[in-house]
C-alpha atoms as a PDB file:
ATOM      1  CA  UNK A   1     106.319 102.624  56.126  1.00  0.00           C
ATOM      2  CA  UNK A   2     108.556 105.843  55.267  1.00  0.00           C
ATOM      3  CA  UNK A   3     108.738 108.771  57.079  1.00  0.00           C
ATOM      4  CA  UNK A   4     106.328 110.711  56.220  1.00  0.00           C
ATOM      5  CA  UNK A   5     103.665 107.980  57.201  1.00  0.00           C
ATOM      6  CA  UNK A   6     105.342 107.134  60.248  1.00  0.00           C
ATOM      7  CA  UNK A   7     104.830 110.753  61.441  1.00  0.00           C
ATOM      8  CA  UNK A   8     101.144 110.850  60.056  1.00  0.00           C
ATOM      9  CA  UNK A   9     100.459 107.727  61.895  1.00  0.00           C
ATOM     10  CA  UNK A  10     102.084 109.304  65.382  1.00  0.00           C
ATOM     11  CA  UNK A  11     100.120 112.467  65.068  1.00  0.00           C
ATOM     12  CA  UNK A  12      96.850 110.147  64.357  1.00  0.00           C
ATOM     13  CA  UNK A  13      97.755 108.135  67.573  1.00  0.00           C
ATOM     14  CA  UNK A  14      98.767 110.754  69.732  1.00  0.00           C
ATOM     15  CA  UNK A  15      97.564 113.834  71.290  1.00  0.00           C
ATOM     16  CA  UNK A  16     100.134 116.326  73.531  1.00  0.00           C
ATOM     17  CA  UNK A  17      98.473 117.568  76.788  1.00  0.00           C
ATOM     18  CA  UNK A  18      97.722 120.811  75.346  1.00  0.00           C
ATOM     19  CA  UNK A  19      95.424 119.310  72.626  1.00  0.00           C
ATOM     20  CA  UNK A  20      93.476 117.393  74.964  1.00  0.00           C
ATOM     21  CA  UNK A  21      92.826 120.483  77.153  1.00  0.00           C
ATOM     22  CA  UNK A  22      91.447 122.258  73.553  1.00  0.00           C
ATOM     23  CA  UNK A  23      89.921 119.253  72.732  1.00  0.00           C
ATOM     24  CA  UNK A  24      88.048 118.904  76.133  1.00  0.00           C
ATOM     25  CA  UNK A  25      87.162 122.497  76.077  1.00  0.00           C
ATOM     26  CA  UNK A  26      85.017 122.287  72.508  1.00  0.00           C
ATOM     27  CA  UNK A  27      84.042 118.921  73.099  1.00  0.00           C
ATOM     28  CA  UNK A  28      84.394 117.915  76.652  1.00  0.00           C
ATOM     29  CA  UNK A  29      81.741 115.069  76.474  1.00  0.00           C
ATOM     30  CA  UNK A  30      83.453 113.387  73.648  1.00  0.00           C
ATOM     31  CA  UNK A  31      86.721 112.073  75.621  1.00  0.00           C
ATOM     32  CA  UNK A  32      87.633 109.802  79.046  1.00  0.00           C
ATOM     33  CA  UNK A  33      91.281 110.764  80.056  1.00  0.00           C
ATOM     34  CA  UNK A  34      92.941 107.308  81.816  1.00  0.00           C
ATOM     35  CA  UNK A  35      95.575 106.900  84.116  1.00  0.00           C
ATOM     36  CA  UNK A  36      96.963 103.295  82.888  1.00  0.00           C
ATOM     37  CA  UNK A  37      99.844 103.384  85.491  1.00  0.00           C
ATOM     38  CA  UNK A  38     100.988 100.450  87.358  1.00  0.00           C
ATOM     39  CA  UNK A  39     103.419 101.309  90.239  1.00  0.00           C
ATOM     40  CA  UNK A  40     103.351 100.853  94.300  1.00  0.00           C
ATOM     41  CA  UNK A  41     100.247 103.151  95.837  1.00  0.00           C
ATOM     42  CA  UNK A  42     103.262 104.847  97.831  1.00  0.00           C
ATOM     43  CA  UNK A  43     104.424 106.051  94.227  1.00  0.00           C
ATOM     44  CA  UNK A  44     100.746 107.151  92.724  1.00  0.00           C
ATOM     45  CA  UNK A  45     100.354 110.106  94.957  1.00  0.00           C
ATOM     46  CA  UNK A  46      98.373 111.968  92.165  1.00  0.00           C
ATOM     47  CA  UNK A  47      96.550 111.838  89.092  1.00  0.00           C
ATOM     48  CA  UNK A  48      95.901 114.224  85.960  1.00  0.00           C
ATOM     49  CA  UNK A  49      92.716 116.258  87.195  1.00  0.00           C
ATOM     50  CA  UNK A  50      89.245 114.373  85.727  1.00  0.00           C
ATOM     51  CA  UNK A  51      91.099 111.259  84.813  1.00  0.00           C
ATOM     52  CA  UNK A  52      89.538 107.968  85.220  1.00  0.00           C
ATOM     53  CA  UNK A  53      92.467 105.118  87.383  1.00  0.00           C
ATOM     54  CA  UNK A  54      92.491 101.966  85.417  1.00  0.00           C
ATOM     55  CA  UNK A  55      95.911 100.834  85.618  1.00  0.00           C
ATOM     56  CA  UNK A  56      97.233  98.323  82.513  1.00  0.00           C
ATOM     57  CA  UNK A  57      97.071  95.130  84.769  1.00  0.00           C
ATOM     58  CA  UNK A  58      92.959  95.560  85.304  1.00  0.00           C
ATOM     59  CA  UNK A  59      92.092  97.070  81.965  1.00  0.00           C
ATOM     60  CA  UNK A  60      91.700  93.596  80.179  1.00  0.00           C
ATOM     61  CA  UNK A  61      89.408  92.179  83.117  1.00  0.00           C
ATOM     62  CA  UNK A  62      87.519  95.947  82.857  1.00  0.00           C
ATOM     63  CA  UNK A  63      87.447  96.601  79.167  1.00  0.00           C
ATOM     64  CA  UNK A  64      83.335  96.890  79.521  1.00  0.00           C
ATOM     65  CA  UNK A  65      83.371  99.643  82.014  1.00  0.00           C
ATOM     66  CA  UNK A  66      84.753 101.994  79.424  1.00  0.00           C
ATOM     67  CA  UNK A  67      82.666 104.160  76.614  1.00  0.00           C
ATOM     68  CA  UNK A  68      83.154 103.250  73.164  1.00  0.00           C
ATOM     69  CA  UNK A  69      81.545 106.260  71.846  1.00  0.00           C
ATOM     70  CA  UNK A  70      83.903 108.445  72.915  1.00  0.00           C
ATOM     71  CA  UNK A  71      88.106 109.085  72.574  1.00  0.00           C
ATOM     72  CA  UNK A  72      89.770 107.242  75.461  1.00  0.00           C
ATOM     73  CA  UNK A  73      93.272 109.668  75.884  1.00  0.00           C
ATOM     74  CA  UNK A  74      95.396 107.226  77.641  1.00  0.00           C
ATOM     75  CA  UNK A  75      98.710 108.304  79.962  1.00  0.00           C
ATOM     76  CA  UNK A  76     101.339 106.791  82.152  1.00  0.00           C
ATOM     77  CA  UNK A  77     104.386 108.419  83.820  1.00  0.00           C
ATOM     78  CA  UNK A  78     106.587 109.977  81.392  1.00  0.00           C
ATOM     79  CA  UNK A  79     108.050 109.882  77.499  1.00  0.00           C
ATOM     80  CA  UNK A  80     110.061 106.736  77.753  1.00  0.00           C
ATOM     81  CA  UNK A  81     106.501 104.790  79.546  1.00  0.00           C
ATOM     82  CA  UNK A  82     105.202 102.574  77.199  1.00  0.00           C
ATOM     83  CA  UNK A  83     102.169 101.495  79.272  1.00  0.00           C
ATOM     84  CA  UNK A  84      99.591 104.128  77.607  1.00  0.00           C
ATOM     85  CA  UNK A  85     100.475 102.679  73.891  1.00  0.00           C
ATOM     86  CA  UNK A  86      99.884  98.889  75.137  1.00  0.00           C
ATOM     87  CA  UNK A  87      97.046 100.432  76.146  1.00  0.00           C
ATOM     88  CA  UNK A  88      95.654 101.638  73.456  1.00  0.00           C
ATOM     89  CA  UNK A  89      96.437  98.660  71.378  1.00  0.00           C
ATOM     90  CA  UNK A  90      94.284  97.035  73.583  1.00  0.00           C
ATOM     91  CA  UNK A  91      91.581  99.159  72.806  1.00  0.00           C
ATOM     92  CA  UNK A  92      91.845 100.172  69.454  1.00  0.00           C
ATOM     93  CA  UNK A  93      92.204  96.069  69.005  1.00  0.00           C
ATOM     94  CA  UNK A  94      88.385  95.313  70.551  1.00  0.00           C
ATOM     95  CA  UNK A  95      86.689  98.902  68.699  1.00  0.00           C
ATOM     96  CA  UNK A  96      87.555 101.825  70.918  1.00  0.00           C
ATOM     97  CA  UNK A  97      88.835 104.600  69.592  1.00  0.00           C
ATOM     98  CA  UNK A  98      92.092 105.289  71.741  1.00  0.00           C
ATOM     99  CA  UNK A  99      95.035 107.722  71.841  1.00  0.00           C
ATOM    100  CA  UNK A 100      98.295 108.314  73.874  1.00  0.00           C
ATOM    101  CA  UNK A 101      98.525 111.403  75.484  1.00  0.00           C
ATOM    102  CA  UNK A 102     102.328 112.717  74.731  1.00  0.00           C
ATOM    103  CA  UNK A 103     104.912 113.136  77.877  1.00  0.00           C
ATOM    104  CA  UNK A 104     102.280 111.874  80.288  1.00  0.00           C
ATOM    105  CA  UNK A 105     102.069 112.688  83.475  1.00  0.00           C
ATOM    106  CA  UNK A 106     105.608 114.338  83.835  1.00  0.00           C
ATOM    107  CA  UNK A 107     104.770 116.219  80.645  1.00  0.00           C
ATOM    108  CA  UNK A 108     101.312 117.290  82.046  1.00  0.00           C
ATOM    109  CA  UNK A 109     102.933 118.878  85.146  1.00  0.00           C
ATOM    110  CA  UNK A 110     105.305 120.245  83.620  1.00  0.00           C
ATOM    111  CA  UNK A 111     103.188 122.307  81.929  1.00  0.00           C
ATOM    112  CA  UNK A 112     101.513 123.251  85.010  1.00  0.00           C
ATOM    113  CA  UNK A 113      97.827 121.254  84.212  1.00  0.00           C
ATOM    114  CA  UNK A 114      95.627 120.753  87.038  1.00  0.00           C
ATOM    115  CA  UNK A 115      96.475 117.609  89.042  1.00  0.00           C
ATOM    116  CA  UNK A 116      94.509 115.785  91.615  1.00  0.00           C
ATOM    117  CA  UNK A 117      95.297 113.598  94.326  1.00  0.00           C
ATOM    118  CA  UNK A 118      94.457 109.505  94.522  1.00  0.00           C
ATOM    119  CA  UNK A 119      92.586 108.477  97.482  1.00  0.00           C
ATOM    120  CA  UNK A 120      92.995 105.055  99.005  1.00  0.00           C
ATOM    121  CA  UNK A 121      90.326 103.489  96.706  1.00  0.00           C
ATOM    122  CA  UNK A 122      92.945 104.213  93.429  1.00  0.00           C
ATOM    123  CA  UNK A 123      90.225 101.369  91.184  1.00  0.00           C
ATOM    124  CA  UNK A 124      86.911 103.833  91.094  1.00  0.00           C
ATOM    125  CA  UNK A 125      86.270 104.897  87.509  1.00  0.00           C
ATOM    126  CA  UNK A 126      83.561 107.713  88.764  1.00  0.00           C
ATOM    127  CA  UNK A 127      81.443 108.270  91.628  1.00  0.00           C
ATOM    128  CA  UNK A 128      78.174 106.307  89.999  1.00  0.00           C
ATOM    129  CA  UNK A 129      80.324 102.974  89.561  1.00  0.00           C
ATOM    130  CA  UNK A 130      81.180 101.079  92.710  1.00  0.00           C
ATOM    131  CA  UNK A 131      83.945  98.622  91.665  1.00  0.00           C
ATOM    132  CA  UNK A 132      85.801  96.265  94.228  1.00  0.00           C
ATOM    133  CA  UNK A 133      88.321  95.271  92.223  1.00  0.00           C
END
């Protein structure tokens, strides 16, 4: 791969927090945001507002809960986290169309994006799905 793929191919798997906002504005049903972090609870205070907890470790076991109509934007802590892109191979590996979301979290509030804080039950996908993981 030369160069010029190589940056083709990052801006096809990759989307910065600022095109997802965009994105979610013109199309807001056609994307699931992810938190794929694995950390203590103590550490996981918050959570990028609207996104869906499904940390690394469960999303093999909970691959079925997830939409594969739609873009699955996946995000960990920061630039140098490599848990959203393990992610996505995951998912991009059994049909979903997946994507990294650039800087993650850090990135996210950095740029002053709406955040949210995790309750105590850090496994619920939505409201309408009751998982006891």
């Amino acid at each position: 791969m030369n160069r010029i793929e190589y940056f083709k191919a990052r801006l096809e798997a990759n989307m910065s927090p600022m095109e997802y906002r965009n994105a979610i504005k013109n199309f807001p049903e056609g994307y699931v945001l992810i938190d794929v972090r694995v950390g203590p609870n103590e550490m996981k205070k918050e959570k990028l507002q609207g996104a869906l907890v499904m940390p690394l470790d469960q999303l093999p076991n909970r691959i079925d809960e997830l939409p594969k109509e739609k873009t699955l934007v996946l995000y960990c802590w920061d630039t140098w986290c490599t848990l959203a892109a393990k992610a996505a191979i995951l998912l991009l590996e059994n049909g979903f169309n997946a994507k990294e979301l650039y800087g993650g979290l850090a990135a996210w509030k950095t740029l002053g994006l709406p955040t949210e804080e995790l309750g105590s039950n850090q496994n619920s996908l939505t409201s309408s799905v009751n998982c006891e993981c």
